[in-house]
PDB file of N, CA and C in Angstrom:
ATOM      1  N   UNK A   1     -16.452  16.567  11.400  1.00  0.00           N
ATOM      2  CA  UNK A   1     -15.593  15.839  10.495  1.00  0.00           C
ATOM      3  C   UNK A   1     -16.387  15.432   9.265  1.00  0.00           C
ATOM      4  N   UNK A   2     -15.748  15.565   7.859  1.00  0.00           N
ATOM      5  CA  UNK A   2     -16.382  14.728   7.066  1.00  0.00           C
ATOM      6  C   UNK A   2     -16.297  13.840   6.676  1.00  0.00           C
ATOM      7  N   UNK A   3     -17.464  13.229   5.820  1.00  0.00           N
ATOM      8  CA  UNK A   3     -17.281  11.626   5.831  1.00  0.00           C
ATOM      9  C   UNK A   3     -16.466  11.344   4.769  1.00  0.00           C
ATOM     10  N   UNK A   4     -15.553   9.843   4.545  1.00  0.00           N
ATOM     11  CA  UNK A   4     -14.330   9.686   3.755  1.00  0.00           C
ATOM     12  C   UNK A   4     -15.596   8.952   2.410  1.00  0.00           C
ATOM     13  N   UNK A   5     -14.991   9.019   1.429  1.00  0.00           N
ATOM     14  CA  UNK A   5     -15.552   7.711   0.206  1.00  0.00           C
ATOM     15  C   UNK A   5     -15.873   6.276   0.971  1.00  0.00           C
ATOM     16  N   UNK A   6     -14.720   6.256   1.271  1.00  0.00           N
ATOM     17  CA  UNK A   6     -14.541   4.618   1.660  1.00  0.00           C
ATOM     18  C   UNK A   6     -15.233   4.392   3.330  1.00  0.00           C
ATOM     19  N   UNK A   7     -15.943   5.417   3.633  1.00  0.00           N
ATOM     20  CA  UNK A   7     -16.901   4.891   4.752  1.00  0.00           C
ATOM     21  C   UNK A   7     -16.140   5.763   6.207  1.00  0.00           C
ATOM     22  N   UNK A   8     -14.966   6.084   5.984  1.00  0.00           N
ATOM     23  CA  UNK A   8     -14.152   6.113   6.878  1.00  0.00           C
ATOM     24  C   UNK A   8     -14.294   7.677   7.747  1.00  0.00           C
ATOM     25  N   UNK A   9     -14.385   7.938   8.581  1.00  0.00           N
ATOM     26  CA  UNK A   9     -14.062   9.497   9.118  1.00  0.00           C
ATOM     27  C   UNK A   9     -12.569  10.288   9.072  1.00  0.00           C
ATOM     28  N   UNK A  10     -12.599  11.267   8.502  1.00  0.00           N
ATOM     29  CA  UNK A  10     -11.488  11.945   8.185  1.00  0.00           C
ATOM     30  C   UNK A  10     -11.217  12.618   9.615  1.00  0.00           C
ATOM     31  N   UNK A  11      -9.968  12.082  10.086  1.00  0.00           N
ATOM     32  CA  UNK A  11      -9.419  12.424  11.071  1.00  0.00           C
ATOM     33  C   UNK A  11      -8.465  13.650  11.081  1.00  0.00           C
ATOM     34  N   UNK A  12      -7.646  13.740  10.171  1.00  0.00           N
ATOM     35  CA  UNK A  12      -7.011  15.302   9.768  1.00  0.00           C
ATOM     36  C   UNK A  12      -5.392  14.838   9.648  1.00  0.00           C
ATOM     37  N   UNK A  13      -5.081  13.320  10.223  1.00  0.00           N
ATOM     38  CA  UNK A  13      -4.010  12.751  10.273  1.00  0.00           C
ATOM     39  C   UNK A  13      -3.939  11.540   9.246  1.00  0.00           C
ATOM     40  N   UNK A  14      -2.467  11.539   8.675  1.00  0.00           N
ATOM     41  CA  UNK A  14      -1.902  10.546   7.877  1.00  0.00           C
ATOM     42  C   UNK A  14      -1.229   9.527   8.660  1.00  0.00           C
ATOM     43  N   UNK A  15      -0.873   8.841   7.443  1.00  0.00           N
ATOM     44  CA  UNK A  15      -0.403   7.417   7.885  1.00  0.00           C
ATOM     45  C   UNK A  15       1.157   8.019   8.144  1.00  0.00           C
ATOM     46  N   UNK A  16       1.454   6.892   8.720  1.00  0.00           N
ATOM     47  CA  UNK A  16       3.225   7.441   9.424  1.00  0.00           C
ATOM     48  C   UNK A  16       4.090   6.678   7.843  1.00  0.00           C
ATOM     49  N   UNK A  17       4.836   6.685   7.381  1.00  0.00           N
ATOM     50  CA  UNK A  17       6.201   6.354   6.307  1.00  0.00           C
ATOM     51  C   UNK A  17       7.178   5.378   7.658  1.00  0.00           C
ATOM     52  N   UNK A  18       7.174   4.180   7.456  1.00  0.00           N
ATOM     53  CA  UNK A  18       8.012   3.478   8.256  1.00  0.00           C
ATOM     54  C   UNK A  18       9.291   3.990   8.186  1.00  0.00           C
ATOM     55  N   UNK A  19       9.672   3.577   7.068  1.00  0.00           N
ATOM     56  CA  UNK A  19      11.234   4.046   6.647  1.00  0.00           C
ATOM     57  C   UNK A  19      11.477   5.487   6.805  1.00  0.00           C
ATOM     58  N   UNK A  20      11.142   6.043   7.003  1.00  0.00           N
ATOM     59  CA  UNK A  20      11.369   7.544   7.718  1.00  0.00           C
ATOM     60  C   UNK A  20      11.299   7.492   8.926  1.00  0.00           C
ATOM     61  N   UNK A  21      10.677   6.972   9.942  1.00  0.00           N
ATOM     62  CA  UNK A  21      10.681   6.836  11.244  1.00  0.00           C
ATOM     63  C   UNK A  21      11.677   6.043  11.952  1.00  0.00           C
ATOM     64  N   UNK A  22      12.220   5.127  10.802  1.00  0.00           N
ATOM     65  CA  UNK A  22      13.294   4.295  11.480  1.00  0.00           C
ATOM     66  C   UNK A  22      14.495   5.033  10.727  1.00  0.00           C
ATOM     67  N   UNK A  23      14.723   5.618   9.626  1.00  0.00           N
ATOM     68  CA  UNK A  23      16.138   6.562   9.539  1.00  0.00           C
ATOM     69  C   UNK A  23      16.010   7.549  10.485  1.00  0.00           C
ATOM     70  N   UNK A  24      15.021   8.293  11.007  1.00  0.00           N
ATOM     71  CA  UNK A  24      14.848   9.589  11.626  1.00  0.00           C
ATOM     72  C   UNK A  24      15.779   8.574  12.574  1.00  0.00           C
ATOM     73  N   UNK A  25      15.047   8.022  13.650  1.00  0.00           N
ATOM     74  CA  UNK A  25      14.998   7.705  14.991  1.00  0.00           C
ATOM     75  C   UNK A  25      16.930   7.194  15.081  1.00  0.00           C
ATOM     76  N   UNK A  26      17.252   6.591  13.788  1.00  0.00           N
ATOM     77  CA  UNK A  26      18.584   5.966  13.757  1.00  0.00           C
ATOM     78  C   UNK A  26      19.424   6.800  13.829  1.00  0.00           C
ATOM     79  N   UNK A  27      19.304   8.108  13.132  1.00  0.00           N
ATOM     80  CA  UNK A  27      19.975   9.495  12.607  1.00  0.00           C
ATOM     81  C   UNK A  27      20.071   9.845  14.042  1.00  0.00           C
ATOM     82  N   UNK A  28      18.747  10.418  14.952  1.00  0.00           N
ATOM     83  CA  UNK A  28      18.804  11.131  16.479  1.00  0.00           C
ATOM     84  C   UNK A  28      19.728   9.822  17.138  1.00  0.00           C
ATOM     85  N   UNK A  29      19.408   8.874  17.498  1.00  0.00           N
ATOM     86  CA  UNK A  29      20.562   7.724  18.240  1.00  0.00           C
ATOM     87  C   UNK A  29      21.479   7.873  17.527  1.00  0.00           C
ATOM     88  N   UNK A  30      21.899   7.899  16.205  1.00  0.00           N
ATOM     89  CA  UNK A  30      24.049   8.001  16.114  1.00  0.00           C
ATOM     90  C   UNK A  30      24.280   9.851  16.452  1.00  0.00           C
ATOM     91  N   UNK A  31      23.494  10.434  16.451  1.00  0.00           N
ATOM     92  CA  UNK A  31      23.885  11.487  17.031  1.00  0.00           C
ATOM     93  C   UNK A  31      23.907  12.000  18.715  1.00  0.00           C
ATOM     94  N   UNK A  32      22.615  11.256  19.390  1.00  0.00           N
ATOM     95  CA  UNK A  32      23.142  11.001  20.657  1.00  0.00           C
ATOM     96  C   UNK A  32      24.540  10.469  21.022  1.00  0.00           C
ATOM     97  N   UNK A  33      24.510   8.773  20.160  1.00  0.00           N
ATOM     98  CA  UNK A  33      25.921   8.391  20.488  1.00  0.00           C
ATOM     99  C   UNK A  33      27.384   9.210  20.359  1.00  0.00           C
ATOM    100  N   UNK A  34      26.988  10.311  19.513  1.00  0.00           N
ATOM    101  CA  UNK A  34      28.315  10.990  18.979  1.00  0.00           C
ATOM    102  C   UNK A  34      28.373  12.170  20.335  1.00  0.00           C
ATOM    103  N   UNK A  35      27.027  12.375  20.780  1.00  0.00           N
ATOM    104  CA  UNK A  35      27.391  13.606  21.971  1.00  0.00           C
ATOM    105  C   UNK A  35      28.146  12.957  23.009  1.00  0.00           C
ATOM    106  N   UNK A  36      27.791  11.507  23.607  1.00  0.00           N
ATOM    107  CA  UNK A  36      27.939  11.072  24.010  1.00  0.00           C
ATOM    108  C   UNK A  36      29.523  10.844  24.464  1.00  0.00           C
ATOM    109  N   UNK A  37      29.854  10.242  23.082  1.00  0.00           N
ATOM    110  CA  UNK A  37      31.602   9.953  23.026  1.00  0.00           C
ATOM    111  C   UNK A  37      32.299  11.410  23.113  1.00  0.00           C
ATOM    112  N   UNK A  38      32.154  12.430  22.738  1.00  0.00           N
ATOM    113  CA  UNK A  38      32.192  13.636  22.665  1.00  0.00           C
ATOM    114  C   UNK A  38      32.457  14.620  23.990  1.00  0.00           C
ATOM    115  N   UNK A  39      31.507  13.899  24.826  1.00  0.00           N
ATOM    116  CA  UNK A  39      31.560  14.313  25.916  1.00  0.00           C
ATOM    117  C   UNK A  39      32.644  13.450  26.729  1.00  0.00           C
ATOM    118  N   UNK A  40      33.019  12.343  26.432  1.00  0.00           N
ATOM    119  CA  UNK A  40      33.750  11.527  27.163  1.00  0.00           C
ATOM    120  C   UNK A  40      33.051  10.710  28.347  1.00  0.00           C
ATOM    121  N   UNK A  41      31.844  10.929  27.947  1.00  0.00           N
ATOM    122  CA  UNK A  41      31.261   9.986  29.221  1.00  0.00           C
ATOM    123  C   UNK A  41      31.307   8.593  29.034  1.00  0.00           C
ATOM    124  N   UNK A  42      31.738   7.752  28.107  1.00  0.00           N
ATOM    125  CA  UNK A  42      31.753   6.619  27.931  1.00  0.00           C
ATOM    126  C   UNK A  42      33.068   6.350  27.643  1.00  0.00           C
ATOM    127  N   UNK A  43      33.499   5.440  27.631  1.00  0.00           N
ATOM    128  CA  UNK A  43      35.452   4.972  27.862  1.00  0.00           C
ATOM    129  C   UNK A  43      35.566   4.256  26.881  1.00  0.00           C
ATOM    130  N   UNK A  44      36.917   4.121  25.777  1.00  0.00           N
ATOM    131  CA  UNK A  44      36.809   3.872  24.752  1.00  0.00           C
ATOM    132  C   UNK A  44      36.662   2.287  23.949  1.00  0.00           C
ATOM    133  N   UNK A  45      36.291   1.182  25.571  1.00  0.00           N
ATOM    134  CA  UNK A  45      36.218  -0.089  25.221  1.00  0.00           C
ATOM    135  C   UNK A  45      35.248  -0.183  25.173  1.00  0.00           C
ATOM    136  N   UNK A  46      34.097   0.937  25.552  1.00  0.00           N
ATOM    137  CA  UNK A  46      32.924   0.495  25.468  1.00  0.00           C
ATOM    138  C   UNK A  46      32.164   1.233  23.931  1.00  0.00           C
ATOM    139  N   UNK A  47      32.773   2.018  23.468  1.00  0.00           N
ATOM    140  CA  UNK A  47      32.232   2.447  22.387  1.00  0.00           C
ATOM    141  C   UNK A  47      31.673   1.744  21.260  1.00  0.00           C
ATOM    142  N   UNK A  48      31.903   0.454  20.671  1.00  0.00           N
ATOM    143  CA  UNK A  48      31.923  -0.977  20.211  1.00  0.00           C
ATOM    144  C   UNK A  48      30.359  -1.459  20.446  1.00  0.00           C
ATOM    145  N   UNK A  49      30.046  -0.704  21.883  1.00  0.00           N
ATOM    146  CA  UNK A  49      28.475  -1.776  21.926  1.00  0.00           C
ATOM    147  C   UNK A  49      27.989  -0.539  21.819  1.00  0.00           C
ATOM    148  N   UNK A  50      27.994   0.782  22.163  1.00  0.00           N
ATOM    149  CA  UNK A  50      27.451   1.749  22.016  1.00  0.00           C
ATOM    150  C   UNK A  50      27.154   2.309  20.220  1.00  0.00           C
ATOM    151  N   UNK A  51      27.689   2.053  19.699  1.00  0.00           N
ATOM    152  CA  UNK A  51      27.406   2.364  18.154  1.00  0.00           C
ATOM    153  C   UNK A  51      26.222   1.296  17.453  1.00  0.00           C
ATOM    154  N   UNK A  52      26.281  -0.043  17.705  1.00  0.00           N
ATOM    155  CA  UNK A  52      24.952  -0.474  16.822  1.00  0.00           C
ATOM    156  C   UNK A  52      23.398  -0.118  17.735  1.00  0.00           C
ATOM    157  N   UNK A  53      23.626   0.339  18.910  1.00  0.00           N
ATOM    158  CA  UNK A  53      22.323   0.604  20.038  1.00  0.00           C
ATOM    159  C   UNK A  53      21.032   1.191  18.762  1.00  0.00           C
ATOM    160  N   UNK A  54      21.644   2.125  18.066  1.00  0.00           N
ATOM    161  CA  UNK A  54      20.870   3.292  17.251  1.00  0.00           C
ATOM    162  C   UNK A  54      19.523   2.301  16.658  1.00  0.00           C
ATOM    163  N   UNK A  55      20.920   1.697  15.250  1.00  0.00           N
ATOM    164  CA  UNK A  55      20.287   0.841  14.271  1.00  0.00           C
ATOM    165  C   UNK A  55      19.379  -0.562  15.011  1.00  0.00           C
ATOM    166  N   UNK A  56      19.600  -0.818  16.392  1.00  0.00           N
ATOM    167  CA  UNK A  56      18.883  -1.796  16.736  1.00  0.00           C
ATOM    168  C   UNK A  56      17.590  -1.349  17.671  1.00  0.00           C
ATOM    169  N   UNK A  57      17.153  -0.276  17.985  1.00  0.00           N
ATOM    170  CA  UNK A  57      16.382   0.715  18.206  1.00  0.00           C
ATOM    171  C   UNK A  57      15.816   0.604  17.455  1.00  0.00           C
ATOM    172  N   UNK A  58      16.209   1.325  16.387  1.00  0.00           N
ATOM    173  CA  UNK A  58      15.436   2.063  15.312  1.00  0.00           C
ATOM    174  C   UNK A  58      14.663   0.929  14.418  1.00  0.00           C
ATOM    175  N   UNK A  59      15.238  -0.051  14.144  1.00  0.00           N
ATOM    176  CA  UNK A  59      14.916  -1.047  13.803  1.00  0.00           C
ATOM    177  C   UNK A  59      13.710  -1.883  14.520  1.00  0.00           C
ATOM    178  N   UNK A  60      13.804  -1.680  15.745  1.00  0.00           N
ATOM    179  CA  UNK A  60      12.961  -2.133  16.921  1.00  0.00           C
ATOM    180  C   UNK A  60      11.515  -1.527  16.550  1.00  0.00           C
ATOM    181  N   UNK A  61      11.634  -0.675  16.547  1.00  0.00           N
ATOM    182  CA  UNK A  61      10.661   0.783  16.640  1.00  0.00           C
ATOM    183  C   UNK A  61       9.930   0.599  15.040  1.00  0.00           C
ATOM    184  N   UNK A  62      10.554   0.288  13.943  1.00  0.00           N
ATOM    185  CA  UNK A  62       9.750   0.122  12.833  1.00  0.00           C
ATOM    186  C   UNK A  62       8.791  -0.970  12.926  1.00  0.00           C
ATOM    187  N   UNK A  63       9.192  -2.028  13.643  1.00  0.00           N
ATOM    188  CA  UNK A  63       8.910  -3.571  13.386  1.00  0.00           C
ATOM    189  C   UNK A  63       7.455  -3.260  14.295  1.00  0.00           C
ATOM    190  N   UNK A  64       7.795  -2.483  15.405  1.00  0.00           N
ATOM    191  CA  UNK A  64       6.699  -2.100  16.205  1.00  0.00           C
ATOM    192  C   UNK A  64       5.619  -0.808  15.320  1.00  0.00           C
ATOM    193  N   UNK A  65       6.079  -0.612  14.950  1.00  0.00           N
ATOM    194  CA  UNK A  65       5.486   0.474  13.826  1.00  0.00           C
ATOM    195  C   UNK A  65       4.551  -0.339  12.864  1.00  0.00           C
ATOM    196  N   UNK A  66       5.189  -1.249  12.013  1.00  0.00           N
ATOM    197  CA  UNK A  66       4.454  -1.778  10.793  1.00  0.00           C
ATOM    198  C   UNK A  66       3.144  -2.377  11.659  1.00  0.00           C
ATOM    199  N   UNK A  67       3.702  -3.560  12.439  1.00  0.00           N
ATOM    200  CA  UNK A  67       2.735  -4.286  13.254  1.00  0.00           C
ATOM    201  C   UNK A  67       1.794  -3.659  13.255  1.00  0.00           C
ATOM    202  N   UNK A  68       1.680  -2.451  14.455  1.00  0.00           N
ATOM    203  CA  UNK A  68       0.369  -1.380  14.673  1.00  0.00           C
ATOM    204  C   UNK A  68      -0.430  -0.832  13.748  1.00  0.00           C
ATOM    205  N   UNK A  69       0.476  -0.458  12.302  1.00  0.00           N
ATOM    206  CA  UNK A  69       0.222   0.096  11.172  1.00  0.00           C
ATOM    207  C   UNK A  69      -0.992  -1.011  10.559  1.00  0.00           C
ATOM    208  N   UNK A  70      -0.733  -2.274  10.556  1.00  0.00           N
ATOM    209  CA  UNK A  70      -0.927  -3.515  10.130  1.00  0.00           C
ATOM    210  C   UNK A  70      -2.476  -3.836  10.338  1.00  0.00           C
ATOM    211  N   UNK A  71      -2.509  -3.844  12.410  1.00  0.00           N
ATOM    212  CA  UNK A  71      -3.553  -3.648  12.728  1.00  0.00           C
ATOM    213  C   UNK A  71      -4.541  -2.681  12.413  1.00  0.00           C
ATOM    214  N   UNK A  72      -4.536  -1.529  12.662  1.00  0.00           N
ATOM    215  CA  UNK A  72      -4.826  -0.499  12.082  1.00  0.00           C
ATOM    216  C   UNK A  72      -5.619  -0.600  10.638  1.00  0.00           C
ATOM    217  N   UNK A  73      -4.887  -0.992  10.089  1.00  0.00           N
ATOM    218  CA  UNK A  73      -5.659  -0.872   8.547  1.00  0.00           C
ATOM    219  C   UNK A  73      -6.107  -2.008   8.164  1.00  0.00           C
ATOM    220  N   UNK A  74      -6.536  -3.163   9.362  1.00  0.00           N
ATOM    221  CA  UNK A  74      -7.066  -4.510   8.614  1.00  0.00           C
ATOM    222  C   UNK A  74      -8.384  -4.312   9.202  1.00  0.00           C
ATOM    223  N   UNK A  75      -9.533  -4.519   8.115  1.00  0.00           N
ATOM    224  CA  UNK A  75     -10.685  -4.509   8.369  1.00  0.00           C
ATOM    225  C   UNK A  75     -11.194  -6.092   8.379  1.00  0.00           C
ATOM    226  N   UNK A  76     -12.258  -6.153   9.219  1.00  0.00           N
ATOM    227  CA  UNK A  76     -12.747  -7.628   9.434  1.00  0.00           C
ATOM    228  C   UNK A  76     -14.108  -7.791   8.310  1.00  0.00           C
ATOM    229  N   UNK A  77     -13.833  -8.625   8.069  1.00  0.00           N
ATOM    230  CA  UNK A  77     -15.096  -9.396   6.898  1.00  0.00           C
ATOM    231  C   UNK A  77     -15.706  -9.989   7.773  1.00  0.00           C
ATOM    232  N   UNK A  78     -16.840  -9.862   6.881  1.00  0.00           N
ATOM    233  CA  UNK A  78     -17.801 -10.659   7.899  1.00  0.00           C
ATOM    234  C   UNK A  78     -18.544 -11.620   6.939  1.00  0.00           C
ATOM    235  N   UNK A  79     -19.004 -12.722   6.097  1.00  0.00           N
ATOM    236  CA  UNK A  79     -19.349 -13.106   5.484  1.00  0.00           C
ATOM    237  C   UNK A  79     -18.941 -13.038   4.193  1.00  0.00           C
ATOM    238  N   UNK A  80     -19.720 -13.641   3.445  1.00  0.00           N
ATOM    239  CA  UNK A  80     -19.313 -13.394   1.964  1.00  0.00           C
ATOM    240  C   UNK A  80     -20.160 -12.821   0.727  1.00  0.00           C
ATOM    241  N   UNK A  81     -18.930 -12.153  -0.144  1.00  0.00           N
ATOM    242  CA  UNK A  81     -19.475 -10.670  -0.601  1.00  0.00           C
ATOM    243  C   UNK A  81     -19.148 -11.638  -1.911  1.00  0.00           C
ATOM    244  N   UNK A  82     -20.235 -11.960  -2.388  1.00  0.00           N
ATOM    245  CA  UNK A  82     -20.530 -12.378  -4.175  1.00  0.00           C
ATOM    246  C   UNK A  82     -20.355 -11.265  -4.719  1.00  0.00           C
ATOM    247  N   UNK A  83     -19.194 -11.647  -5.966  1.00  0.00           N
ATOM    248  CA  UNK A  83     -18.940 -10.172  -6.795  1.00  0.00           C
ATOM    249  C   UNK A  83     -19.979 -10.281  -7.813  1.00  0.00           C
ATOM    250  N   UNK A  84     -20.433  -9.135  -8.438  1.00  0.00           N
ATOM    251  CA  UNK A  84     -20.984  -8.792  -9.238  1.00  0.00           C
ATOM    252  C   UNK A  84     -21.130  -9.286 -10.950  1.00  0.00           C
ATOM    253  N   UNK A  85     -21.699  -9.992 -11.048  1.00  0.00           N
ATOM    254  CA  UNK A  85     -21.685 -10.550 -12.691  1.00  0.00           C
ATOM    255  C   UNK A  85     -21.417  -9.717 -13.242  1.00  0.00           C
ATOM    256  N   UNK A  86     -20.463 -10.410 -14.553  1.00  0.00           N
ATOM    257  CA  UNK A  86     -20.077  -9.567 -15.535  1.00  0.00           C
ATOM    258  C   UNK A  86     -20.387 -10.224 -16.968  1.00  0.00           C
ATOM    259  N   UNK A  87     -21.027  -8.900 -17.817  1.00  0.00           N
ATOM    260  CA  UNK A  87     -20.879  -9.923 -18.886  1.00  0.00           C
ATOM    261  C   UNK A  87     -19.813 -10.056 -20.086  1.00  0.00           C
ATOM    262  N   UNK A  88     -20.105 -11.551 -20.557  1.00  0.00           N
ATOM    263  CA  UNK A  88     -18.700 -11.823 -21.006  1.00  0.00           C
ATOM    264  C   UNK A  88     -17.995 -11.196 -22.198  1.00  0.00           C
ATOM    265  N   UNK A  89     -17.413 -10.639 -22.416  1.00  0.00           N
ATOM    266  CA  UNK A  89     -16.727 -10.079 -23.308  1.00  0.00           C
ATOM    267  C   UNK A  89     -16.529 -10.392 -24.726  1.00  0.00           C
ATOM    268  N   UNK A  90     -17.457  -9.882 -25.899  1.00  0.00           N
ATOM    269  CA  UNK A  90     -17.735 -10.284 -26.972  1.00  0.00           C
ATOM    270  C   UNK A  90     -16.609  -9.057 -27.950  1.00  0.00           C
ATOM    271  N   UNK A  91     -16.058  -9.788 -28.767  1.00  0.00           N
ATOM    272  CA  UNK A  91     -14.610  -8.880 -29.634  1.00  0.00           C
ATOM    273  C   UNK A  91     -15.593  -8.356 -31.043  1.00  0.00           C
ATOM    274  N   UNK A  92     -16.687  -9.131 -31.146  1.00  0.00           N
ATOM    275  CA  UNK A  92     -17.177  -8.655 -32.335  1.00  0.00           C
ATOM    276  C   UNK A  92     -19.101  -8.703 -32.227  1.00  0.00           C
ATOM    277  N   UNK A  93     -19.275  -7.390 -32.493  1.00  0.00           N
ATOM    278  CA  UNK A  93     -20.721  -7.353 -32.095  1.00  0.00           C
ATOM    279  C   UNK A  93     -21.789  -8.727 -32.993  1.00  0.00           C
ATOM    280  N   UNK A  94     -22.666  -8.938 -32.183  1.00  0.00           N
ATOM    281  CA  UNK A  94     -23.795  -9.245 -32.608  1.00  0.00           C
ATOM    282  C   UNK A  94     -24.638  -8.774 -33.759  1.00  0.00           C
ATOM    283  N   UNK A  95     -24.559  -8.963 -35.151  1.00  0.00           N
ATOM    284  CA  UNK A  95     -25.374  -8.382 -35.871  1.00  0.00           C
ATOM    285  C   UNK A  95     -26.636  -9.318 -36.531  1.00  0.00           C
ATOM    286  N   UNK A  96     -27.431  -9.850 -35.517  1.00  0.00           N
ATOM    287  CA  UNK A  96     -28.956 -10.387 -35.467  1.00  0.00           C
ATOM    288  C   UNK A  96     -30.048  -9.437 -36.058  1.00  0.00           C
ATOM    289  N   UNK A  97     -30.845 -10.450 -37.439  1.00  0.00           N
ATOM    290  CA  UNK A  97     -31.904  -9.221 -37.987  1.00  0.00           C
ATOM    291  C   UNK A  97     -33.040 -10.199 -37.437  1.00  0.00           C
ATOM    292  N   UNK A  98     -34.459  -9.245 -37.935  1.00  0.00           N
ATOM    293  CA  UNK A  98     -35.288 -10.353 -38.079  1.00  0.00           C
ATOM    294  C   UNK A  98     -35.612 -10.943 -39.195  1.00  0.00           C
ATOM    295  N   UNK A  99     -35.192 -10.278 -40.177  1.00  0.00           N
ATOM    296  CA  UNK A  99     -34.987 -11.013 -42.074  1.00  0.00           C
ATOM    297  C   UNK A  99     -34.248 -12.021 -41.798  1.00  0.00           C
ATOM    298  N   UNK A 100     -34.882 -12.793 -43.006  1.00  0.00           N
ATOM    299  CA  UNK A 100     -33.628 -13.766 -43.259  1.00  0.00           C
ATOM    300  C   UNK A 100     -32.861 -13.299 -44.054  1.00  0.00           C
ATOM    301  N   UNK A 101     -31.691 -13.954 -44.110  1.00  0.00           N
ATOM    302  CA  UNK A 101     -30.305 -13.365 -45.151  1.00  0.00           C
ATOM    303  C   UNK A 101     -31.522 -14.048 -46.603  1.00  0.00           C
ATOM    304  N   UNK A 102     -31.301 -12.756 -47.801  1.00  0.00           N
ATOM    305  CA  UNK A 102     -31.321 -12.854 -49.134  1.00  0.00           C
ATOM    306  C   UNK A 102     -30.174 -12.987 -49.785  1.00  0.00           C
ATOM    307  N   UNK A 103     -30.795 -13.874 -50.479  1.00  0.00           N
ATOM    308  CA  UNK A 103     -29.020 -14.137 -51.570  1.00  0.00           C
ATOM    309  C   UNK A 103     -29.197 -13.592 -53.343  1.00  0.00           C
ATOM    310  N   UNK A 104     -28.779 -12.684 -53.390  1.00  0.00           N
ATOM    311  CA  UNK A 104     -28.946 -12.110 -54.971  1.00  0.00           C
ATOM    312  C   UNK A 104     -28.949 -12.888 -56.210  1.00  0.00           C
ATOM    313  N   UNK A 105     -30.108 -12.506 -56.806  1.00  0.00           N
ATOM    314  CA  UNK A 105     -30.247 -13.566 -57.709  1.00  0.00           C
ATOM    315  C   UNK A 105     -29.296 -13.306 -58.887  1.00  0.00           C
ATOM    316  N   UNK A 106     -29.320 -14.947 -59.011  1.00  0.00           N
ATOM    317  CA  UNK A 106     -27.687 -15.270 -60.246  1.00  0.00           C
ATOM    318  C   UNK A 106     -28.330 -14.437 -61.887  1.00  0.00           C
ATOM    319  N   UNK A 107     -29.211 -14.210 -61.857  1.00  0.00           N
ATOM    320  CA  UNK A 107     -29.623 -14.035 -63.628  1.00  0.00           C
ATOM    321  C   UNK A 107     -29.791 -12.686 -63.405  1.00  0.00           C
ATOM    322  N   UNK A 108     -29.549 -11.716 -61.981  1.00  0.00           N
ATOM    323  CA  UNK A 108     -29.876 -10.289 -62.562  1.00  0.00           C
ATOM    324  C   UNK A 108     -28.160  -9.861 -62.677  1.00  0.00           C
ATOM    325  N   UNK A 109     -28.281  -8.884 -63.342  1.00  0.00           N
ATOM    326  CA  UNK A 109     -26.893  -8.588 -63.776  1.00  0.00           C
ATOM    327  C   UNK A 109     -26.136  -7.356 -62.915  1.00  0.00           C
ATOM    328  N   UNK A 110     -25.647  -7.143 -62.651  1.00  0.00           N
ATOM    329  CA  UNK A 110     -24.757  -6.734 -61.798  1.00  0.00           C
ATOM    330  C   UNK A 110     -24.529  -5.164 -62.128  1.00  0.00           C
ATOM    331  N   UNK A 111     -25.182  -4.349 -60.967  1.00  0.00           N
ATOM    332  CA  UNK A 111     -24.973  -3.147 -61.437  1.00  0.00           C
ATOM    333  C   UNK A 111     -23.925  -1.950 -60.985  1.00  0.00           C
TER     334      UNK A 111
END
């Protein structure tokens, strides 16, 4: 494996997209539910609790998703990391001689 920038080992796998895992998973449950009714295996007073099952699944399954996701990508500090001085931001340069400023004399005439 090679090594990542950020310290990390490249595993060959990505991160999962929550919101894709919970439309996927919602999409396969209302389509179970539809084989389901379809088939007639369920009677038509019960269809009512059988339709939100999907979205409360699927929903289930993200919340359990992020969490893990969550863990996963939190790294532990361990002390404290002093940032790096910066220096301060000057809008107009420094123009320091080692002359002193001359001031043109008033009686020569101007050429």
């Amino acid at each position: 494996m090679s090594e990542h920038p950020t310290g990390r080992l490249n595993s060959g796998r990505h991160p999962v997209n929550i919101g894709h895992l919970v439309m996927g998973m919602a999409f396969l449950g209302l389509v179970a539910v539809w084989a389901i009714v379809q088939s007639d295996a369920v009677a038509d007073e019960h269809i009512r609790w059988l339709l939100p099952l999907p979205w409360v699944l699927a929903g289930g399954a993200g919340l359990v998703a992020s969490v893990l996701a969550g863990r996963r990508n939190h790294e532990r500090q361990v002390g404290w990391v002093q940032p790096e001085p910066v220096e301060p931001y000057q809008p107009f340069p420094s123009y320091e001689t080692t002359e002193p400023a001359s001031r043109p004399d008033p009686d020569e005439p101007l050429r």
